[in-house]
C-alpha atoms as a PDB file:
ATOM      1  CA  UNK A   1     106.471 163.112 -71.340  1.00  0.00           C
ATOM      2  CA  UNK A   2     108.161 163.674 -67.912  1.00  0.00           C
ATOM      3  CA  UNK A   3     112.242 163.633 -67.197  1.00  0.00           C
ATOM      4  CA  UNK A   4     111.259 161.983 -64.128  1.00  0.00           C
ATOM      5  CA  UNK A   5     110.884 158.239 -63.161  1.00  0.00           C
ATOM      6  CA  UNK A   6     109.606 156.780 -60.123  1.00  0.00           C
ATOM      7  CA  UNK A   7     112.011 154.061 -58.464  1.00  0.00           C
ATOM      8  CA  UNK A   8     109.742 151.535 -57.113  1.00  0.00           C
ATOM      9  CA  UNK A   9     112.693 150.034 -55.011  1.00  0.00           C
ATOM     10  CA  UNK A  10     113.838 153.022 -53.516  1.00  0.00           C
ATOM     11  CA  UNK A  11     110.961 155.090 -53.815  1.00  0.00           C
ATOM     12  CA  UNK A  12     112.398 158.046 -55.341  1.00  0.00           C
ATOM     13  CA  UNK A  13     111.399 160.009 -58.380  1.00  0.00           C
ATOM     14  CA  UNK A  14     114.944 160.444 -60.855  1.00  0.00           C
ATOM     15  CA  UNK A  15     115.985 163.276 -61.437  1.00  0.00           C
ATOM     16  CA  UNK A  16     113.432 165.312 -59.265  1.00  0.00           C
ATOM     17  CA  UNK A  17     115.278 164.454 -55.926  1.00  0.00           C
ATOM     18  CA  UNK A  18     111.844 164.275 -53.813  1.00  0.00           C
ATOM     19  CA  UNK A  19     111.440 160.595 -52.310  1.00  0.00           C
ATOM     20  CA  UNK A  20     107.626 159.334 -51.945  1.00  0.00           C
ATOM     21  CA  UNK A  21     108.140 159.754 -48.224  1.00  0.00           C
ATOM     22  CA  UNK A  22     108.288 163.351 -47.965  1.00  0.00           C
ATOM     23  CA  UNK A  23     105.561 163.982 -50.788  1.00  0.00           C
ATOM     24  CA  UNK A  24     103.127 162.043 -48.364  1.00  0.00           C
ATOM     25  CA  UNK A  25     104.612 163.678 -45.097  1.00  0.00           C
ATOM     26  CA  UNK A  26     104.395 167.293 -47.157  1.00  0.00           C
ATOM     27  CA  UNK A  27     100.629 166.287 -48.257  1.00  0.00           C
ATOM     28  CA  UNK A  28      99.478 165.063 -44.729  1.00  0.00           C
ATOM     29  CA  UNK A  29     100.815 168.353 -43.446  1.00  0.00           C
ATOM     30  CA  UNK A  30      98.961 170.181 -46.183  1.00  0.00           C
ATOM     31  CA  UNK A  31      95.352 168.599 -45.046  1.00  0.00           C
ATOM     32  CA  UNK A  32      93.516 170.898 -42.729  1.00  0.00           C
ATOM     33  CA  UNK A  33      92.773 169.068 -39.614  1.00  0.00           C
ATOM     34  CA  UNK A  34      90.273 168.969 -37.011  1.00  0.00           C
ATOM     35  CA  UNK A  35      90.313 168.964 -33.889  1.00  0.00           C
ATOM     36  CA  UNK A  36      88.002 167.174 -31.841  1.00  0.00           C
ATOM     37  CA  UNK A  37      87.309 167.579 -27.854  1.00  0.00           C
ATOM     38  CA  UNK A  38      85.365 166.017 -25.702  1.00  0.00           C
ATOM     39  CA  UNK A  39      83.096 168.523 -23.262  1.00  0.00           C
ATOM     40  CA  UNK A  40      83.486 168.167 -19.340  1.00  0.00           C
ATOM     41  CA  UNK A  41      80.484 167.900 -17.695  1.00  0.00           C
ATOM     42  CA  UNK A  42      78.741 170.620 -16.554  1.00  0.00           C
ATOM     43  CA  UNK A  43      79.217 169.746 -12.953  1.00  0.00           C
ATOM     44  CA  UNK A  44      82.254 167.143 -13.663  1.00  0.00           C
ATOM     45  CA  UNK A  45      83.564 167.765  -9.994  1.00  0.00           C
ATOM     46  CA  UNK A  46      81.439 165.711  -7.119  1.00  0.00           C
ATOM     47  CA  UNK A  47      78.159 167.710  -5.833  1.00  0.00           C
ATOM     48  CA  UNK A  48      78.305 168.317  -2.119  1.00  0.00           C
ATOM     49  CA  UNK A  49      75.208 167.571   0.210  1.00  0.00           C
ATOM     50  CA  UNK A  50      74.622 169.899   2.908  1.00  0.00           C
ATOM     51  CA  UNK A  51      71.862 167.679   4.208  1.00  0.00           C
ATOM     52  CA  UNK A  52      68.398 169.093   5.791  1.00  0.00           C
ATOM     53  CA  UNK A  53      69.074 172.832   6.120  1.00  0.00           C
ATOM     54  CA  UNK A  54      65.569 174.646   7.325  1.00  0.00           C
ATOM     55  CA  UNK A  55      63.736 178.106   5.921  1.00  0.00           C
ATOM     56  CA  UNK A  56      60.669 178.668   8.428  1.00  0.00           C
ATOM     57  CA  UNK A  57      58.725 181.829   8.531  1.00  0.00           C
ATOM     58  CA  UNK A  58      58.021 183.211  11.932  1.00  0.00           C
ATOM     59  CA  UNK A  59      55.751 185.998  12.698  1.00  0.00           C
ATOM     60  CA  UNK A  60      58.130 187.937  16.034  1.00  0.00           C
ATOM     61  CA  UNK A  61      56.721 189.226  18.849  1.00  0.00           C
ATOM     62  CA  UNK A  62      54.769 192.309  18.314  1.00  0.00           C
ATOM     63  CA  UNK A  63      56.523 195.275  19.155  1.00  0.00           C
ATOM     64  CA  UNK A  64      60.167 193.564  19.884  1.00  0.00           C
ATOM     65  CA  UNK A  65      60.756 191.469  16.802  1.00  0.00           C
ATOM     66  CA  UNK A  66      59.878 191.972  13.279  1.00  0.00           C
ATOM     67  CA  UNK A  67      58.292 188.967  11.249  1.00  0.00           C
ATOM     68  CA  UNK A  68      60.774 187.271   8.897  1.00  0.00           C
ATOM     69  CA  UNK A  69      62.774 184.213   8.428  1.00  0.00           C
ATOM     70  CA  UNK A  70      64.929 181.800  10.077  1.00  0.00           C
ATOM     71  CA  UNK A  71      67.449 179.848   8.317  1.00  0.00           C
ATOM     72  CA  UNK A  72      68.998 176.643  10.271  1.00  0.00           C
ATOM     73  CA  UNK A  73      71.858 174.609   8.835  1.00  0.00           C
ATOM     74  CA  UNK A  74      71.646 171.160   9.107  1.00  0.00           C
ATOM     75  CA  UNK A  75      72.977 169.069  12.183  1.00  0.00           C
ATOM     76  CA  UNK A  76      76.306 167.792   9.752  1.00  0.00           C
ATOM     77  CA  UNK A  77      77.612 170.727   7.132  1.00  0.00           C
ATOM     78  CA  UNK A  78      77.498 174.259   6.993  1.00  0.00           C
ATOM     79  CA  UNK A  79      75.092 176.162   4.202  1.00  0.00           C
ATOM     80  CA  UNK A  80      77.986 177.482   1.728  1.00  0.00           C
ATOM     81  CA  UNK A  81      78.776 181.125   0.867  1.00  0.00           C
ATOM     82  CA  UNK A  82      76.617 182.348  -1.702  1.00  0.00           C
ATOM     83  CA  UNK A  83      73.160 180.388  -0.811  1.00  0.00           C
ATOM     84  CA  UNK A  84      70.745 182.880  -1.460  1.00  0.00           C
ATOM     85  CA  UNK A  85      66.908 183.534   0.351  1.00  0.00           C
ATOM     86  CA  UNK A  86      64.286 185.455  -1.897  1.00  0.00           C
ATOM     87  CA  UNK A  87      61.633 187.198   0.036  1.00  0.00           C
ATOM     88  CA  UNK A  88      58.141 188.658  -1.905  1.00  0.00           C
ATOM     89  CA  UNK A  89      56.059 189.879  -0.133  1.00  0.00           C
ATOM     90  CA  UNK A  90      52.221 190.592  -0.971  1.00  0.00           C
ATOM     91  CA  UNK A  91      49.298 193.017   0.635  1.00  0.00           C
ATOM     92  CA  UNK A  92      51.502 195.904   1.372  1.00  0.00           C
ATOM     93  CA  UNK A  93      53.615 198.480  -0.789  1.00  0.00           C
ATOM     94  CA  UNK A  94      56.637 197.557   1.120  1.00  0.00           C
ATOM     95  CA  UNK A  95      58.008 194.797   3.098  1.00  0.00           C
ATOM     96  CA  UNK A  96      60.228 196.874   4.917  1.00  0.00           C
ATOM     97  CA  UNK A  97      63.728 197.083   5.609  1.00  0.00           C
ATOM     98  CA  UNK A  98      65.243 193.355   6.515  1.00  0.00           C
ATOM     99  CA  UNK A  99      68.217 192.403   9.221  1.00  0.00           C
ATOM    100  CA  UNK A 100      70.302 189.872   9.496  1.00  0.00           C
ATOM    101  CA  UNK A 101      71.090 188.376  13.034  1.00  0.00           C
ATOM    102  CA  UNK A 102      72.918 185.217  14.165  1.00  0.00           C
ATOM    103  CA  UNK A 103      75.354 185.101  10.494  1.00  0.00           C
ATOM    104  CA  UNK A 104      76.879 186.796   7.863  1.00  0.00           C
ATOM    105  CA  UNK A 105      74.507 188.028   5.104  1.00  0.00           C
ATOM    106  CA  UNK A 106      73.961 190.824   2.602  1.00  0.00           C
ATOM    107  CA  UNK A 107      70.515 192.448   1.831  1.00  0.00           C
ATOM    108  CA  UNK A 108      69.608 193.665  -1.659  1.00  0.00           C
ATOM    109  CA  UNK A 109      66.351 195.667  -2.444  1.00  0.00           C
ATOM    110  CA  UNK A 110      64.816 194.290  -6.048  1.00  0.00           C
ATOM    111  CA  UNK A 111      61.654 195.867  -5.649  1.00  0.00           C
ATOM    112  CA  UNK A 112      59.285 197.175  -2.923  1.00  0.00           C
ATOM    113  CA  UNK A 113      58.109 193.956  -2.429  1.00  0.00           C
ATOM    114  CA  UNK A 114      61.115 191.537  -2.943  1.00  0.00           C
ATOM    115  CA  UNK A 115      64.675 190.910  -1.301  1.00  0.00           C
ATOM    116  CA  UNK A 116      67.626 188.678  -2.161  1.00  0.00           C
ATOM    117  CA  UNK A 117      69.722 187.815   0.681  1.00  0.00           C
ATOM    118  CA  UNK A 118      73.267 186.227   0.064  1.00  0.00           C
ATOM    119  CA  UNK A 119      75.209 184.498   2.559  1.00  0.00           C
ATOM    120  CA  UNK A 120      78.496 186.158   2.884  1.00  0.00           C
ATOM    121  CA  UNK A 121      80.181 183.539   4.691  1.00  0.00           C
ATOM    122  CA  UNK A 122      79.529 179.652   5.481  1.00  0.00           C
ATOM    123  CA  UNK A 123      76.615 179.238   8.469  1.00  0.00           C
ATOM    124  CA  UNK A 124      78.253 176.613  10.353  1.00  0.00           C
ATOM    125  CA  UNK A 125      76.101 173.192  10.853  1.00  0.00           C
ATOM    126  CA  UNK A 126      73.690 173.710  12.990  1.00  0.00           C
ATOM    127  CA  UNK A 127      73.643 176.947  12.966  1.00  0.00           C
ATOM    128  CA  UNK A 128      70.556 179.107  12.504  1.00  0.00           C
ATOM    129  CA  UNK A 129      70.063 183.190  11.599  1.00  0.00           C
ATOM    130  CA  UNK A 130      67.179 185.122  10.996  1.00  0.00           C
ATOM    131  CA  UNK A 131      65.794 187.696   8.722  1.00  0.00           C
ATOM    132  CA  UNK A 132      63.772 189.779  10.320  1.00  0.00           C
ATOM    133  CA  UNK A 133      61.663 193.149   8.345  1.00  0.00           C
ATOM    134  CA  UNK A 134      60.445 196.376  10.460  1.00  0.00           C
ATOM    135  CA  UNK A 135      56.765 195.265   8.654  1.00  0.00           C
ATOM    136  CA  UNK A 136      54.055 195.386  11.903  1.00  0.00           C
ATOM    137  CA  UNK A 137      52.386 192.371  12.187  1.00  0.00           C
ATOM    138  CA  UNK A 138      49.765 194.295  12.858  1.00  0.00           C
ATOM    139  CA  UNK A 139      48.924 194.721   9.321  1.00  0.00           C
ATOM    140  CA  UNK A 140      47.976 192.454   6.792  1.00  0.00           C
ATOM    141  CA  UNK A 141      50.328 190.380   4.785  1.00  0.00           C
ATOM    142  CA  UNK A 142      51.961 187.754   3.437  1.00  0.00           C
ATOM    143  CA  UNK A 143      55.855 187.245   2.754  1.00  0.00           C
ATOM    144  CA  UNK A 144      56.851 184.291   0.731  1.00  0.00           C
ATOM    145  CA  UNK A 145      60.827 182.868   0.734  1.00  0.00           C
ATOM    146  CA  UNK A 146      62.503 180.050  -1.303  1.00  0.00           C
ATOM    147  CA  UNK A 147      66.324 179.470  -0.800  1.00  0.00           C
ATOM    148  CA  UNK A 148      68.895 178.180  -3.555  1.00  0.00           C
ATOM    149  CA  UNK A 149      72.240 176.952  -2.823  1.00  0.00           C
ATOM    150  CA  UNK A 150      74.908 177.887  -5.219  1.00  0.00           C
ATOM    151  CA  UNK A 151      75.803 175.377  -8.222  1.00  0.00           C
ATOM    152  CA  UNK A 152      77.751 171.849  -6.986  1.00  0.00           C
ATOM    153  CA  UNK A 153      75.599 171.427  -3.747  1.00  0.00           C
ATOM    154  CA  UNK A 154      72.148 169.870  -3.111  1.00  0.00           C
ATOM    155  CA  UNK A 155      70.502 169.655  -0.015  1.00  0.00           C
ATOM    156  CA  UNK A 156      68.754 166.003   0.565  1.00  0.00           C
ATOM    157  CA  UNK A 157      65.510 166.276   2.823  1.00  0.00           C
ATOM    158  CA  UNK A 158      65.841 170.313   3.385  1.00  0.00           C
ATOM    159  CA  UNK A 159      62.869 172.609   3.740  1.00  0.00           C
ATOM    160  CA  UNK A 160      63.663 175.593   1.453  1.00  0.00           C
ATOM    161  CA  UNK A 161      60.666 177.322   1.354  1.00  0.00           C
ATOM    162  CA  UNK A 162      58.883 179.370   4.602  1.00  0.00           C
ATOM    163  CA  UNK A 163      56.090 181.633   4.841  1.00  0.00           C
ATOM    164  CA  UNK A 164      54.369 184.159   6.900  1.00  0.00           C
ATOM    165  CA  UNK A 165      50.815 184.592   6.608  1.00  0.00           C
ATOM    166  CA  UNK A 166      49.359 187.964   8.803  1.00  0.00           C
ATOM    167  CA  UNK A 167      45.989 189.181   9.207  1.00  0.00           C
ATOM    168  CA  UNK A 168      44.631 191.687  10.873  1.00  0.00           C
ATOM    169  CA  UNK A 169      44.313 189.219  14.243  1.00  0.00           C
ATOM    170  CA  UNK A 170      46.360 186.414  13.945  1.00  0.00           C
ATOM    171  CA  UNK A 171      50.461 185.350  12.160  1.00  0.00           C
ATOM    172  CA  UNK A 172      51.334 182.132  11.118  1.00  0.00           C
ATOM    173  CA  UNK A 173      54.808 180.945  10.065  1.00  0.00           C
ATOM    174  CA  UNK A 174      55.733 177.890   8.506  1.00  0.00           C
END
């Protein structure tokens, strides 16, 4: 038998010196807990609409200006940094080497026949620039582009693919 005798009143043991209270506080402590937290959304903060931005194809004028792309913000905010314009191009080797005009841009080769440009700064509403290869329209071709703004903006009623279409005789842009 034990020494020790609980004390319903008080709610100590005799003789052991440990009160009920801080055998259930030192067993509550003992209990591994878990923790549990609730995931943010993925895109918790509010998305931003840029509105009807533009990506047309136009074919340039032979000999001055090289077929391409133009990109046109829409009439109420800017396209953000980091909106990106994939070219591929198909019928030729090589689509050339692409410049920017009219906004702030950088050009990365990914293959012979593909380019990702990044905005490097905001193109202001209403703004348009254009992407523009040394490719002859004179040859025949066809370049394809699809933009993608960067994550937390959408673009209600915008036109984010273009085209150019070349033949031997005739260019069409869209």
């Amino acid at each position: 038998m034990s020494d020790h005798t609980l004390d319903h009143t008080s709610g100590s043991m005799s003789g052991s010196g440990v009160s009920r209270r801080s055998f259930t506080r030192a067993a509550a402590w003992s209990v591994p807990t878990v923790a549990v937290v609730a995931a943010a959304p993925a895109y918790a903060a509010s998305i931003s609409d840029v509105g009807a931005f533009a990506l047309r194809g136009t074919c340039g004028t032979l000999g001055l200006l090289g077929p391409g792309f133009t990109l046109q913000a829409g009439p109420d905010a800017p396209l953000p940094i980091g909106t990106t314009v994939i070219v591929t191009g198909s019928g030729v080797a090589n689509i050339g080497v692409f410049s920017v005009s009219g906004g702030m841009a950088s050009v990365a080769v990914l293959s012979g026949t593909s380019r990702l440009i990044t905005l490097t700064s905001d193109l202001p509403a209403g703004a348009t620039m254009a992407f523009r290869t040394t490719l002859s329209i004179s040859v025949a071709f066809q370049l394809n582009a699809v933009a993608t703004l960067p994550s937390g903006y959408e673009a209600t009623g915008a036109k984010t693919t273009g085209k150019v279409s070349s033949t031997l005789i005739l260019c069409s842009g869209s």
